[in-house]
C-alpha atoms as a PDB file:
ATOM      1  CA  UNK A   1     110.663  87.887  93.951  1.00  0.00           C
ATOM      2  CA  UNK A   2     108.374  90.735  94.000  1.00  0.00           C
ATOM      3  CA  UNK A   3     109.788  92.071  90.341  1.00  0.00           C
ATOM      4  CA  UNK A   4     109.297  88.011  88.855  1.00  0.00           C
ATOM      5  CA  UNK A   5     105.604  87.738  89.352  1.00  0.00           C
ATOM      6  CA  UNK A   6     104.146  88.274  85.340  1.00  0.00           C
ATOM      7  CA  UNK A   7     104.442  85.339  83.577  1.00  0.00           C
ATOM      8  CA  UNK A   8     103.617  86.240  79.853  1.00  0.00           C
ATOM      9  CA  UNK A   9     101.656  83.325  77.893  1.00  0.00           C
ATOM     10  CA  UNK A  10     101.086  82.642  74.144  1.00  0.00           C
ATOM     11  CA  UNK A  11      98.263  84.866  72.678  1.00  0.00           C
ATOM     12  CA  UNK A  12      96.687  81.879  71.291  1.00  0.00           C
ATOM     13  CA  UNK A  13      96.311  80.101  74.567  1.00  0.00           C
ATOM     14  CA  UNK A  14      92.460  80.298  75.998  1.00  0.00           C
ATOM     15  CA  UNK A  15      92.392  80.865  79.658  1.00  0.00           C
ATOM     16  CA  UNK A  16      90.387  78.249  81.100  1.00  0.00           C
ATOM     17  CA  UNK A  17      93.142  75.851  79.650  1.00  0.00           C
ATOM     18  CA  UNK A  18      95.575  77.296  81.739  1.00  0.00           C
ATOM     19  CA  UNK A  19      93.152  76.924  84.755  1.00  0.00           C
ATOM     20  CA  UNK A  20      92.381  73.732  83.803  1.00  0.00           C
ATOM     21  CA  UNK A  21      96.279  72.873  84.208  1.00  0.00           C
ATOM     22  CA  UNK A  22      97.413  74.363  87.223  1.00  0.00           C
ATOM     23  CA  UNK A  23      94.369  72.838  89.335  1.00  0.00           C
ATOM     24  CA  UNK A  24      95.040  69.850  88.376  1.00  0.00           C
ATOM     25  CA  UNK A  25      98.670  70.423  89.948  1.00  0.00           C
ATOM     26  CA  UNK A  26      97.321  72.595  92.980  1.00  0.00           C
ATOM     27  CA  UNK A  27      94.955  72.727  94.945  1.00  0.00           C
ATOM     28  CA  UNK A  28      93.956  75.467  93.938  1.00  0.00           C
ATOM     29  CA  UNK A  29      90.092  77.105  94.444  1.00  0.00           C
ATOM     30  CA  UNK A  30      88.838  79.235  91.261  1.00  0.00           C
ATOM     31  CA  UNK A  31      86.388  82.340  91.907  1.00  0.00           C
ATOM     32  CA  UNK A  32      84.207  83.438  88.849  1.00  0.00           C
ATOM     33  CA  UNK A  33      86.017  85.086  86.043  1.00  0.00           C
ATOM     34  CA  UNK A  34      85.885  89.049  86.480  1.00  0.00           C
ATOM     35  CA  UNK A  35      85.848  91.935  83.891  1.00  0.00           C
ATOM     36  CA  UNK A  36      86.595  95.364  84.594  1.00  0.00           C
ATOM     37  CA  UNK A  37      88.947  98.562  83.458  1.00  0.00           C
ATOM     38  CA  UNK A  38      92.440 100.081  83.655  1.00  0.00           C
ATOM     39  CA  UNK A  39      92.974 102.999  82.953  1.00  0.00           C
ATOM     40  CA  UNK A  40      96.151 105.241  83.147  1.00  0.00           C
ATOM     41  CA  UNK A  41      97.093 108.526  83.514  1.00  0.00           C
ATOM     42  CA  UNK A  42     100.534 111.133  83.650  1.00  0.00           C
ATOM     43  CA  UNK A  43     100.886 114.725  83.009  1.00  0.00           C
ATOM     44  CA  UNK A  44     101.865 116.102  79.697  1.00  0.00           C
ATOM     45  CA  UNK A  45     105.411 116.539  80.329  1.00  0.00           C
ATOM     46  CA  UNK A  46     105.502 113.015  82.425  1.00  0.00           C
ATOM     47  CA  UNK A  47     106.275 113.695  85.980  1.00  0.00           C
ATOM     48  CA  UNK A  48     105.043 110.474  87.332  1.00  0.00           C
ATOM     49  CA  UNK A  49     106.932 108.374  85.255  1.00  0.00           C
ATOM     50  CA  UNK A  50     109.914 110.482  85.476  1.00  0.00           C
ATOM     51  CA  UNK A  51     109.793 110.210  89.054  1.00  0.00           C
ATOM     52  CA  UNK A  52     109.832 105.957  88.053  1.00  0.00           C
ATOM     53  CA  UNK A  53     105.957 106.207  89.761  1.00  0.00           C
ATOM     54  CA  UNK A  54     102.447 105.327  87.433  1.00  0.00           C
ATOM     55  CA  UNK A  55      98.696 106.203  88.082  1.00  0.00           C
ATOM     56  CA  UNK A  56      95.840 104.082  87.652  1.00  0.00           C
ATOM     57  CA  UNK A  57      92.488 103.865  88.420  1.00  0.00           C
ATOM     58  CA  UNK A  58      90.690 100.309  88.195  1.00  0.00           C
ATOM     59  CA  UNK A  59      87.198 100.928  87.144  1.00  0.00           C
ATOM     60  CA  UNK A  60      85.242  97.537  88.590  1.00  0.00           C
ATOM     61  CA  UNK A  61      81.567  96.999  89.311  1.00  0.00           C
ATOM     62  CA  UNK A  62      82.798  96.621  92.855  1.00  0.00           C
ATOM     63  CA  UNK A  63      85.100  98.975  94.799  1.00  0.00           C
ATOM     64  CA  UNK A  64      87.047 101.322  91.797  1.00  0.00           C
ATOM     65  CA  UNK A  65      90.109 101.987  93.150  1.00  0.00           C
ATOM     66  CA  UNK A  66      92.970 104.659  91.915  1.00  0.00           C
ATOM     67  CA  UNK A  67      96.213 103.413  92.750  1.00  0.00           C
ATOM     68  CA  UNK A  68      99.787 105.290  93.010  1.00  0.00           C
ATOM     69  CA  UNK A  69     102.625 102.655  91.893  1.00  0.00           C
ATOM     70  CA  UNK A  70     106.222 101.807  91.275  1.00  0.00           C
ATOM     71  CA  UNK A  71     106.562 100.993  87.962  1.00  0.00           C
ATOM     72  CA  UNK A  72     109.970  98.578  88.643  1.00  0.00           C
ATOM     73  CA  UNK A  73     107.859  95.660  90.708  1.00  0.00           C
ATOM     74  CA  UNK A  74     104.576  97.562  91.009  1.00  0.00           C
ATOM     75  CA  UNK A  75     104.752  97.927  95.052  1.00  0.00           C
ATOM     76  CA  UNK A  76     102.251 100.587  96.276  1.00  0.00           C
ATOM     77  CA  UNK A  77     102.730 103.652  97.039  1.00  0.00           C
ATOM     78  CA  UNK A  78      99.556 104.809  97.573  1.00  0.00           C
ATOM     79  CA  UNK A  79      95.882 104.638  96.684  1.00  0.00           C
ATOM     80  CA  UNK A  80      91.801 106.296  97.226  1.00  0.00           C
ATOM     81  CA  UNK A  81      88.669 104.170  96.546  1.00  0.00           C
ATOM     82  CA  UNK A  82      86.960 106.180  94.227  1.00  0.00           C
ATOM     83  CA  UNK A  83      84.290 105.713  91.717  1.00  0.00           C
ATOM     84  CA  UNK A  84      84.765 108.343  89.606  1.00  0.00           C
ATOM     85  CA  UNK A  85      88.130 108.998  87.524  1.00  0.00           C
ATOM     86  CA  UNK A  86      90.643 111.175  89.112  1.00  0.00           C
ATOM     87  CA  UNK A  87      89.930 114.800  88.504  1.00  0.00           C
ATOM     88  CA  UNK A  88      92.564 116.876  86.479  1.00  0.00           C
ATOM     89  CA  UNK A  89      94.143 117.966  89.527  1.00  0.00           C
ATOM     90  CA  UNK A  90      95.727 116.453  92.256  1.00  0.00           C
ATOM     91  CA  UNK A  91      94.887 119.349  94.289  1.00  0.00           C
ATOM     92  CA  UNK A  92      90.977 118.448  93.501  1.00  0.00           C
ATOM     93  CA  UNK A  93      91.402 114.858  95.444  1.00  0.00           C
ATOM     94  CA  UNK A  94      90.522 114.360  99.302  1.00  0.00           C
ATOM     95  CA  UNK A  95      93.241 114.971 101.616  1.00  0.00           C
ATOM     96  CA  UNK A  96      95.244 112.328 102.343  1.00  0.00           C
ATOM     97  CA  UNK A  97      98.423 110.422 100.990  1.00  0.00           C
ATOM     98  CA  UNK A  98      97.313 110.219  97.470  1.00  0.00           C
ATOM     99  CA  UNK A  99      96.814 113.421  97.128  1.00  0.00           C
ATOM    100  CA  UNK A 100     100.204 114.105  98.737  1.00  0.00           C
ATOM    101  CA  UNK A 101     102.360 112.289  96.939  1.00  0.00           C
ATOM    102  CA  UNK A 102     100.246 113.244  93.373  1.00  0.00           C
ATOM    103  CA  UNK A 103     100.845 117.224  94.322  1.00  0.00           C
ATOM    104  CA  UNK A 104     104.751 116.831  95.143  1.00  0.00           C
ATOM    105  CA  UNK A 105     105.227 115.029  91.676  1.00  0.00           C
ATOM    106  CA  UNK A 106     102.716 116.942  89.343  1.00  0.00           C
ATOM    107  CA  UNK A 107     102.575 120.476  91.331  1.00  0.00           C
ATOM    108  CA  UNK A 108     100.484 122.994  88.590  1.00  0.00           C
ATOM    109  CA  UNK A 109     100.135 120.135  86.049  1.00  0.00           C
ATOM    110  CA  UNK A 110      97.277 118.147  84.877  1.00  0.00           C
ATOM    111  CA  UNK A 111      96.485 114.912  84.925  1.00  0.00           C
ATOM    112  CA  UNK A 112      95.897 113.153  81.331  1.00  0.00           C
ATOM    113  CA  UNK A 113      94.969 109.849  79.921  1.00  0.00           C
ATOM    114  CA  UNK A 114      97.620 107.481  78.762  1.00  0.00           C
ATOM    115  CA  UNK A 115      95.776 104.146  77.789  1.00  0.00           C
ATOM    116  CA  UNK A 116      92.411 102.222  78.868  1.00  0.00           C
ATOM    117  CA  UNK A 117      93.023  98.286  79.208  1.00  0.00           C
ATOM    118  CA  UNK A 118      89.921  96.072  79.002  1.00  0.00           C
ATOM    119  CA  UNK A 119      90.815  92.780  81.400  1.00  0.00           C
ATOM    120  CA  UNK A 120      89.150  89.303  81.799  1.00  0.00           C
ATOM    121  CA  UNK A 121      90.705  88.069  84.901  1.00  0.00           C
ATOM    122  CA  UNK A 122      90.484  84.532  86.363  1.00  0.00           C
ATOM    123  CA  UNK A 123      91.006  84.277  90.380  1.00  0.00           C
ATOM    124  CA  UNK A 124      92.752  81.664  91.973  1.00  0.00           C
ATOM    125  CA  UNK A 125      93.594  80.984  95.652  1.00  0.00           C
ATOM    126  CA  UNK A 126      95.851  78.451  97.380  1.00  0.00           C
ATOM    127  CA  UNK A 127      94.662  78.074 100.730  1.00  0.00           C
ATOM    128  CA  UNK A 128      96.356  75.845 103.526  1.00  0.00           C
ATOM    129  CA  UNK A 129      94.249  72.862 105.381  1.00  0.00           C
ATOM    130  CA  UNK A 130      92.864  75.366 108.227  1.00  0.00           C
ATOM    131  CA  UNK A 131      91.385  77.272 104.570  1.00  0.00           C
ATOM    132  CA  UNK A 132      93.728  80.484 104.830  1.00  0.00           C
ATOM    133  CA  UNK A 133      94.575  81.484 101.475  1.00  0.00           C
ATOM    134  CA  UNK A 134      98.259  81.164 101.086  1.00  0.00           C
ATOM    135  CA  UNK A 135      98.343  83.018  97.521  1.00  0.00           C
ATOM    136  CA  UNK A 136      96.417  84.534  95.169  1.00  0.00           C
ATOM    137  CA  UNK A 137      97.044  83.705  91.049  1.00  0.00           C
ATOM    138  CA  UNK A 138      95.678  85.361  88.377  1.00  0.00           C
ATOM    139  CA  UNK A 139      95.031  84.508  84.755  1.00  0.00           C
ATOM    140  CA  UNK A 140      94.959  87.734  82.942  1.00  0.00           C
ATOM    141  CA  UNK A 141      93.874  88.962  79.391  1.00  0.00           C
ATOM    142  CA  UNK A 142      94.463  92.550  78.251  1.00  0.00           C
ATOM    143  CA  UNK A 143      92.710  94.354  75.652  1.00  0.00           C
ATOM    144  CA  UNK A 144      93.871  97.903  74.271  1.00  0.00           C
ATOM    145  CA  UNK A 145      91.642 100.512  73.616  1.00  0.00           C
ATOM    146  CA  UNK A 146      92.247 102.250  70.494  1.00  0.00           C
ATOM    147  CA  UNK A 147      91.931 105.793  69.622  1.00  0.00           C
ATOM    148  CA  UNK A 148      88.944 104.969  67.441  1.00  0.00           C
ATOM    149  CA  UNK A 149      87.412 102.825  70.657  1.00  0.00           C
ATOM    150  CA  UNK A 150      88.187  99.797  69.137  1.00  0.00           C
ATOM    151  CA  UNK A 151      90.241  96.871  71.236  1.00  0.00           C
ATOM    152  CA  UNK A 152      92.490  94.407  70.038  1.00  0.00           C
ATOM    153  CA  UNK A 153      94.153  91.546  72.047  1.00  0.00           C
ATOM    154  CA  UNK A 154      97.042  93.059  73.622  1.00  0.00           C
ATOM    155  CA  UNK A 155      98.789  89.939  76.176  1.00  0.00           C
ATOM    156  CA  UNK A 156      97.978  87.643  78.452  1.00  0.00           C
ATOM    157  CA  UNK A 157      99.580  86.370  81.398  1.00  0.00           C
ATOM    158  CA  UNK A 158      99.730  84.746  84.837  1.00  0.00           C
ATOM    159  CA  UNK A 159     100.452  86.999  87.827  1.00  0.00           C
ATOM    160  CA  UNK A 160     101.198  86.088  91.205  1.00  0.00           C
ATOM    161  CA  UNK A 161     100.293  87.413  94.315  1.00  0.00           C
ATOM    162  CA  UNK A 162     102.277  86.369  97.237  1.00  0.00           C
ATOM    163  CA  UNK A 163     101.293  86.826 100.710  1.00  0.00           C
ATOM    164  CA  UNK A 164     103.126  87.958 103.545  1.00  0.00           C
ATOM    165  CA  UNK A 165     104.174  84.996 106.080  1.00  0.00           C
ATOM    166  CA  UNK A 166     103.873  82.500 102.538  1.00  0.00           C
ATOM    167  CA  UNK A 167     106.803  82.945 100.519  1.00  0.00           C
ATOM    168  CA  UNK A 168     107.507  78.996 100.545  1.00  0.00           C
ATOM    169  CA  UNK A 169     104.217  78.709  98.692  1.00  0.00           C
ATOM    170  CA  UNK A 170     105.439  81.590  96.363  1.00  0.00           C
ATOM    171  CA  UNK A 171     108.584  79.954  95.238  1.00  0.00           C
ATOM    172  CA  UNK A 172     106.650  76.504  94.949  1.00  0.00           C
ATOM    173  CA  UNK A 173     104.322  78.225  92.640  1.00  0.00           C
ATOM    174  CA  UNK A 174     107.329  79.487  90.303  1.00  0.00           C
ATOM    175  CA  UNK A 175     109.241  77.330  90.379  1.00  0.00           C
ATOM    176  CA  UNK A 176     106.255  75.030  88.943  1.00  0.00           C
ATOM    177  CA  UNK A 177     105.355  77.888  86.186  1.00  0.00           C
ATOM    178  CA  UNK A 178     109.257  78.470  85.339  1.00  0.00           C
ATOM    179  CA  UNK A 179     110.534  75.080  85.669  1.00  0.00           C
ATOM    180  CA  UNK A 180     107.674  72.414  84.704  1.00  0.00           C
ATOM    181  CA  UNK A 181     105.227  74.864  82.467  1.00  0.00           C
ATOM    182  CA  UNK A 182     108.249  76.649  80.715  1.00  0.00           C
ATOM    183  CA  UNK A 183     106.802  79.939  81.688  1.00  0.00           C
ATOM    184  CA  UNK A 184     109.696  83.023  81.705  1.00  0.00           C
ATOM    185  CA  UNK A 185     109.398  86.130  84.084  1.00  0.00           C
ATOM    186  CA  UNK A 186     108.608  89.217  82.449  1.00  0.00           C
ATOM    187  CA  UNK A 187     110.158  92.764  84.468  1.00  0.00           C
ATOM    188  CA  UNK A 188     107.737  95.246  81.858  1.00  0.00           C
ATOM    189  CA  UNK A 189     105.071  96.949  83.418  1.00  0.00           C
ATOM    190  CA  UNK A 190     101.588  96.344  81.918  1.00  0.00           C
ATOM    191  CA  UNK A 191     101.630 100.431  81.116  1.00  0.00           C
ATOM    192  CA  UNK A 192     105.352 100.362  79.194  1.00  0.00           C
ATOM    193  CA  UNK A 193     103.510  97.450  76.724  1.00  0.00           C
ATOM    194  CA  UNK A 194     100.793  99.537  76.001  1.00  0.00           C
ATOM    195  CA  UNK A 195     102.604 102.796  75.523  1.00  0.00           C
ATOM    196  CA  UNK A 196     104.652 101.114  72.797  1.00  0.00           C
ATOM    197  CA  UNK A 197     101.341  99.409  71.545  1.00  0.00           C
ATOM    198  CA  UNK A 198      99.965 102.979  70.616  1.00  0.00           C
ATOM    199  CA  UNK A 199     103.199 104.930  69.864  1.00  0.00           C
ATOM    200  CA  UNK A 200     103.780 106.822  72.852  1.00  0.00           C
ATOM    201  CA  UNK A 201     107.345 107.309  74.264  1.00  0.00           C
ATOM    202  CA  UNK A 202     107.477 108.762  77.630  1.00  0.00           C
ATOM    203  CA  UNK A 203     110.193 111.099  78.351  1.00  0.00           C
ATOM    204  CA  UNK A 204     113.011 109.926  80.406  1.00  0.00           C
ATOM    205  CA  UNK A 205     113.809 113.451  81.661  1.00  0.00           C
ATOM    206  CA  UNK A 206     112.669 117.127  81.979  1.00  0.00           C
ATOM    207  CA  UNK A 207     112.756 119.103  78.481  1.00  0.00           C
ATOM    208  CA  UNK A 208     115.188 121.758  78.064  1.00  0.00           C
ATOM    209  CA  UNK A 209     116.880 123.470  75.829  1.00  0.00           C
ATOM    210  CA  UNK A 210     119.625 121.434  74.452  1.00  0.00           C
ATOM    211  CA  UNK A 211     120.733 122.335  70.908  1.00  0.00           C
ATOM    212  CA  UNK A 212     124.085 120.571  69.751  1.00  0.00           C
ATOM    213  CA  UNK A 213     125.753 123.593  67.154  1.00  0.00           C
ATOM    214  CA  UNK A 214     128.818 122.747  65.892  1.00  0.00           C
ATOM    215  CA  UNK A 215     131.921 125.405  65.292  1.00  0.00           C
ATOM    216  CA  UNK A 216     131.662 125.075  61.838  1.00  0.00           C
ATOM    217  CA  UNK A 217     128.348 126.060  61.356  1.00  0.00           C
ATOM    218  CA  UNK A 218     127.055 128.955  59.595  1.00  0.00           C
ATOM    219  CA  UNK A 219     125.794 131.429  61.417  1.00  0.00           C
ATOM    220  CA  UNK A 220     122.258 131.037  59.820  1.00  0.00           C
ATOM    221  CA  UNK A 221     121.861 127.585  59.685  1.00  0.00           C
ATOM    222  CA  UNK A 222     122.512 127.753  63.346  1.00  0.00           C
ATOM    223  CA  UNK A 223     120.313 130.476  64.114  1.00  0.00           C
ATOM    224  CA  UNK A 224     117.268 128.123  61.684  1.00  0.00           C
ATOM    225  CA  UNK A 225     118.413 125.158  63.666  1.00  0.00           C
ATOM    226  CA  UNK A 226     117.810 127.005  67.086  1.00  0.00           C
ATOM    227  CA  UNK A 227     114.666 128.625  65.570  1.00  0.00           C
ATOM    228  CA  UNK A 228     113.403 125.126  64.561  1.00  0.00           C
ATOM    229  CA  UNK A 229     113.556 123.422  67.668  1.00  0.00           C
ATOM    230  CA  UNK A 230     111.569 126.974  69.712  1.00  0.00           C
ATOM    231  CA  UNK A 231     109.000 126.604  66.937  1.00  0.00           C
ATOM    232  CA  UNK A 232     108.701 122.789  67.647  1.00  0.00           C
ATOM    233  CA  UNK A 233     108.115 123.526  71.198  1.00  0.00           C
ATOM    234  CA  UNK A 234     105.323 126.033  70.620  1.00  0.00           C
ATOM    235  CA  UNK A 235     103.706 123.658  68.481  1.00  0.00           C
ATOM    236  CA  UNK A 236     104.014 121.039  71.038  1.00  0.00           C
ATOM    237  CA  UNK A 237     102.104 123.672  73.310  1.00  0.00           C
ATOM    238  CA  UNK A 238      99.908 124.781  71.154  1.00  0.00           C
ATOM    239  CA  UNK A 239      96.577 122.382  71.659  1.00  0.00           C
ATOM    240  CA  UNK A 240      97.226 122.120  75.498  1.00  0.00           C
ATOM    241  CA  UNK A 241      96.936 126.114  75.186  1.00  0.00           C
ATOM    242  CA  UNK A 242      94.042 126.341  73.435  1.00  0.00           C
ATOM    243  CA  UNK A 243      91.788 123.356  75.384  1.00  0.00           C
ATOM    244  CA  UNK A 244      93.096 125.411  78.368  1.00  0.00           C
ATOM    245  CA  UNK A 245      94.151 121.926  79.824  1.00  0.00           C
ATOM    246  CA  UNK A 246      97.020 123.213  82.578  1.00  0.00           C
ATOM    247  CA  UNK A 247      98.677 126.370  83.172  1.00  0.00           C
ATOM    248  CA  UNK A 248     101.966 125.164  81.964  1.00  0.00           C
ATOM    249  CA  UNK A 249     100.891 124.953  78.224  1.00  0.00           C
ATOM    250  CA  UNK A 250     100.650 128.387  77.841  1.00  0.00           C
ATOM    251  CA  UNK A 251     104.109 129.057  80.000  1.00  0.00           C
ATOM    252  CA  UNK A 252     106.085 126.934  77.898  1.00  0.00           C
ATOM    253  CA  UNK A 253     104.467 127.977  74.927  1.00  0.00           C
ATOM    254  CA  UNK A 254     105.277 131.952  75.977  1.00  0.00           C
ATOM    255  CA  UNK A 255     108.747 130.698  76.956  1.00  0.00           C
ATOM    256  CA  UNK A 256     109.448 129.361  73.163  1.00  0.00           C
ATOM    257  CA  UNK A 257     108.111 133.022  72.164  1.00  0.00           C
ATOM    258  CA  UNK A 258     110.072 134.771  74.042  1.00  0.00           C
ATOM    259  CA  UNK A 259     113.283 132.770  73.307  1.00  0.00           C
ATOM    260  CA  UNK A 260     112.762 133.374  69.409  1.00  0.00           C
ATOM    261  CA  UNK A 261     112.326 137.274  69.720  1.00  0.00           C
ATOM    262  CA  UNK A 262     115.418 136.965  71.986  1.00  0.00           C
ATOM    263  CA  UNK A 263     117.764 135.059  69.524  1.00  0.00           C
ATOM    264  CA  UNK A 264     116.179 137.599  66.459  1.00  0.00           C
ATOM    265  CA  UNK A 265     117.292 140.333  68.424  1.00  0.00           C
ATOM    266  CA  UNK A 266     120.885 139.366  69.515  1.00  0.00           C
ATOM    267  CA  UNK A 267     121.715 137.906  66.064  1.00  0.00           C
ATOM    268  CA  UNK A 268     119.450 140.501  63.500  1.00  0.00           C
ATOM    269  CA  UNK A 269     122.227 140.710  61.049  1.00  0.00           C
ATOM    270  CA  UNK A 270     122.275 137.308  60.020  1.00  0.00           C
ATOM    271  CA  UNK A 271     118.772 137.656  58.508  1.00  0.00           C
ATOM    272  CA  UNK A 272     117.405 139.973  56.095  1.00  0.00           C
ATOM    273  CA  UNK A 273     116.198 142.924  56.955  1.00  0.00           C
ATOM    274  CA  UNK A 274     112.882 142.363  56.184  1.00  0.00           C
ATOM    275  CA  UNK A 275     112.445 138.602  56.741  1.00  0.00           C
ATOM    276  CA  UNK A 276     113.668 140.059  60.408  1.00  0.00           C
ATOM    277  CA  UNK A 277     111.590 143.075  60.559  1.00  0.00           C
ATOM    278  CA  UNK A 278     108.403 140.359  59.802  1.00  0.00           C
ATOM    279  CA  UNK A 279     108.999 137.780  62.182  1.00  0.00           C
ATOM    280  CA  UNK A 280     110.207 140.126  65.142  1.00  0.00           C
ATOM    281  CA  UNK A 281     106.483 142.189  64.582  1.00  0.00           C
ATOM    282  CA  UNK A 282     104.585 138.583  64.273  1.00  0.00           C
ATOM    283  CA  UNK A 283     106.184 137.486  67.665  1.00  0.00           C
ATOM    284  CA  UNK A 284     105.986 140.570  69.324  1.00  0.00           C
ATOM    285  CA  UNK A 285     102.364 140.251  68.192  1.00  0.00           C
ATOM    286  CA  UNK A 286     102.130 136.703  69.846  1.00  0.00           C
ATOM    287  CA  UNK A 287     103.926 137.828  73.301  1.00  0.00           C
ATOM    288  CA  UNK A 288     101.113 140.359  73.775  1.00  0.00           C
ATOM    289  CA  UNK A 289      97.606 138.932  72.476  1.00  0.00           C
ATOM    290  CA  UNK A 290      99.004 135.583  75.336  1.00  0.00           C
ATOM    291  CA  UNK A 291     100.109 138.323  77.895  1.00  0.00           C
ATOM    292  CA  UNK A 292      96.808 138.737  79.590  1.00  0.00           C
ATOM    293  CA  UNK A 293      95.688 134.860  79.822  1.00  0.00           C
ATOM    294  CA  UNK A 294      99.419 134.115  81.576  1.00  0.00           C
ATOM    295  CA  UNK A 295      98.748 137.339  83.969  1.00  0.00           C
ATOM    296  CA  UNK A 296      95.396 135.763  85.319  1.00  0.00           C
ATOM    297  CA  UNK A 297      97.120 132.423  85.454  1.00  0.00           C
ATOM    298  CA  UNK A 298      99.336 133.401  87.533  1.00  0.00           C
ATOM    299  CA  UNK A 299      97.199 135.288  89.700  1.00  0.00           C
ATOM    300  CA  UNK A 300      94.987 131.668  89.771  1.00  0.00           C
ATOM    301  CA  UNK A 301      97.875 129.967  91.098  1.00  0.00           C
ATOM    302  CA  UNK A 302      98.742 132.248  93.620  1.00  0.00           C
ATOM    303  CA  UNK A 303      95.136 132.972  94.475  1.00  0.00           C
ATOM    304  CA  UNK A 304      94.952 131.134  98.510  1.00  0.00           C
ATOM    305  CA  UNK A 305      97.995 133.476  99.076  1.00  0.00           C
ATOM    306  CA  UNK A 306      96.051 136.882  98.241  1.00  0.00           C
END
């Protein structure tokens, strides 16, 4: 049950005509409507989401909350009140299991915004004659924030909250959205939707280098296509170098560099000699002016041990 509880409705539906029809079905109790924030977050290279986890921090005028989550049902793993966004770091977080689970999945890498989701939430709550609240229903509406600050209607939906000791009143309540209201589970995390709202397409595992070359292939069209893909990785790199974001930019980036002047060096007759003679002086050039920035890195990240 706990991976059936978003039930997507039409965009053009209005939320208090959904609340309208499920009280008068339930007895339901409505709280006032509530606004507040969503905002996501991953490392560059997508660790979290690799490891099938997300991270979000609800921004609310109450208690903001960061929260540590499996992305196939959404069951917690872990979570910190806090008020404030999460730092870059998961080292920078208080001790305790947030900050534990964050530093085994990210180690050295930063933490970077993914998406902001604006919500207007309607609260619902099923409560039993002695007025314990059996369940808790939500009417949802999700707004993206663009990249130019703008936000445009993104889905809305109705998401169910069981409680432990109710699961009768669970399956009443979807069976009554699935069967009488025509309503149809949705499996998607709220985070997948808007990654593929904005064009982002997490990685599904760890970069490395993979080149396909086929026996056939001339010797410098393999050499341009191996050259290609090293040049597209330093490019990748580059602004995450420069803003000085993580450690792991620049390490990657010097990787890529080193890799090129490798491959020039083991295959220098394939090139001419001057078109060689250039590009193994330009990247020799680049391995040095980035040597001394990686050396204090590293002496950063092994800093407590000194």
């Amino acid at each position: 049950m706990a991976s059936a509880l978003r039930y997507p409705i039409p965009l053009q539906d209005a939320l208090p005509g959904w609340r309208k029809r499920l009280m008068e079905r339930l007895p339901l109790q409505a709280d006032s409507p509530e606004s507040y924030r969503i905002h996501y977050y991953d490392s560059f290279d997508w660790r979290l989401f690799r490891c099938g986890t997300a991270l979000k921090w609800e921004q609310r005028d109450g208690e903001s909350r960061c929260y540590l989550y499996k992305l196939d049902g959404g069951a917690g793993v872990a979570s910190l009140p806090r008020s404030e966004p999460p730092p870059r770091f998961a080292a920078d977080l208080p001790a305790g299991r947030l900050r534990q689970r964050l530093s085994a999945r990210l180690g050295v890498r930063a933490l970077l915004p993914l998406a902001t989701l604006e919500v207007r939430s309607h609260h619902l709550r099923l409560k039993d004659p002695e007025g314990k609240t059996r369940l808790r229903l939500f009417l949802e509406q999700h707004r993206l924030r663009e990249p130019d600050k703008r936000a445009r209607l993104l889905s809305k939906q109705v998401r169910v909250e069981p409680l432990r000791g109710y699961e009768k009143a669970a399956t009443e309540i979807l069976t009554l959205l699935e069967d009488e209201l025509g309503l149809q589970p949705e499996a998607q995390d709220l985070l997948l939707r808007a990654l593929a709202a904005l064009g982002k397409e997490p990685a599904t595992s760890a970069s490395k280098l993979d080149i396909p070359l086929e026996p056939e292939l001339r010797a410098d069209a393999a050499l341009r296509r191996i050259l290609l893909v090293l040049l597209e990785t330093m490019e990748r790199n580059e602004a995450g170098t420069s803003a000085d974001l993580d450690s792991e930019f620049l390490h990657d980036f010097r990787v890529a560099v080193r890799r090129t002047r490798s491959a020039l060096g083991q295959l220098k007759t394939v090139l001419p000699p001057a078109t060689l003679a250039r590009f193994r002086r330009e990247f020799a050039w680049l391995g040095t002016i980035t040597s001394p920035t990686r050396d204090l890195d590293v002496y950063l990240l092994k800093f407590v041990n000194y």
